[in-house]
Protein backbone atom coordinates (compact mmCIF):
# COMPACT_ATOMS: atom_id res chain seq x y z
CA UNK A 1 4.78 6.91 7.84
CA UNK A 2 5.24 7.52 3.80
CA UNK A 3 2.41 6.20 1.37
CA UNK A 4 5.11 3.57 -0.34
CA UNK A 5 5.29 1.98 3.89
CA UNK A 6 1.42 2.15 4.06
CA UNK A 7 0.99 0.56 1.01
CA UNK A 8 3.48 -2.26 1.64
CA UNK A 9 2.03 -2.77 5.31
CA UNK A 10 -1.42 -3.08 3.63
CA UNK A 11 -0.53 -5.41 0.87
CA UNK A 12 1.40 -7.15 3.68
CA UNK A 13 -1.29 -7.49 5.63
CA UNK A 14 -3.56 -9.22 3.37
CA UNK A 15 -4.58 -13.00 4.21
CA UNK A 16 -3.33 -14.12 0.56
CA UNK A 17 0.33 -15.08 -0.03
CA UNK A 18 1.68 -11.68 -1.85
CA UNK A 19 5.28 -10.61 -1.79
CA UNK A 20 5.56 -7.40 -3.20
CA UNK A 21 8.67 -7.07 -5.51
CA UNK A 22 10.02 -3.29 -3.92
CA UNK A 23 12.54 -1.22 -5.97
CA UNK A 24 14.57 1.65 -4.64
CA UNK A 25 16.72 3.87 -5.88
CA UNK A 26 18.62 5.01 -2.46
CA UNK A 27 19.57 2.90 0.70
CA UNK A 28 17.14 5.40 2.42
CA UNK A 29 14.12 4.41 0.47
CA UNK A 30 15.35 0.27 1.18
CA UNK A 31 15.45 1.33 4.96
CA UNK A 32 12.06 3.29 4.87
CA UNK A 33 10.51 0.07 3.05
CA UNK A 34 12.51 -2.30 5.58
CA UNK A 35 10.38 -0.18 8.44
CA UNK A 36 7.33 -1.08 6.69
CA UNK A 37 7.90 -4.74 7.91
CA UNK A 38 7.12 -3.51 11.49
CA UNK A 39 4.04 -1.65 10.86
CA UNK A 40 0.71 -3.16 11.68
CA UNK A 41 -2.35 -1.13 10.28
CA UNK A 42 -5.06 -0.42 12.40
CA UNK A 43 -8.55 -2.41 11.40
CA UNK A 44 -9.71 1.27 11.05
CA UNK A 45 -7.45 1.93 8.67
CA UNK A 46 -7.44 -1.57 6.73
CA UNK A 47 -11.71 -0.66 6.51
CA UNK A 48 -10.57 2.54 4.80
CA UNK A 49 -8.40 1.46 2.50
CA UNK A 50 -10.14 -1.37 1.21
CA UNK A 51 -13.32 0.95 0.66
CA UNK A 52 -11.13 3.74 -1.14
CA UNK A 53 -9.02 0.95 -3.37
CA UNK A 54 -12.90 -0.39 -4.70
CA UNK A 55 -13.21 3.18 -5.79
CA UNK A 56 -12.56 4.20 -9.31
CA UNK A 57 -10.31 7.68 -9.66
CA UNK A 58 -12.02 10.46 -11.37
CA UNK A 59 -9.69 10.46 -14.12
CA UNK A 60 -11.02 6.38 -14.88
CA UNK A 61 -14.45 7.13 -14.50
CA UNK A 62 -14.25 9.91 -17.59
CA UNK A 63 -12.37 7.48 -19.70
CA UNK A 64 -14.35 5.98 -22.43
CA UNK A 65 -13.63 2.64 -23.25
């Protein structure tokens, strides 16, 4: 599974209404985000992903605003 199909099936996954707008640049890349429609994330791996995304990177937490 490629991060761009993780990140689809999580977005996809979410109880909201969100339709992702997904660009590609190959008819590979439209069939690997096609398979993303048939992944179902784990709740193991939903509860990781929604700790890690509530995380700031390191590069934000240097900035200076």
């Amino acid at each position: 599974m490629t991060i761009p199909q993780i990140a689809l099936a999580y977005v996809l996954s979410q109880p909201l209404n969100i339709f992702p707008l997904v660009g590609a640049r190959s008819g590979d890349e439209i069939t690997a985000n096609l398979q993303s429609l048939d992944t179902t994330l784990t709740q193991e791996e939903m509860a990781w992903l929604d700790l890690n995304s509530s995380q700031k990177p390191a590069s934000m937490k240097s900035a200076k605003r």
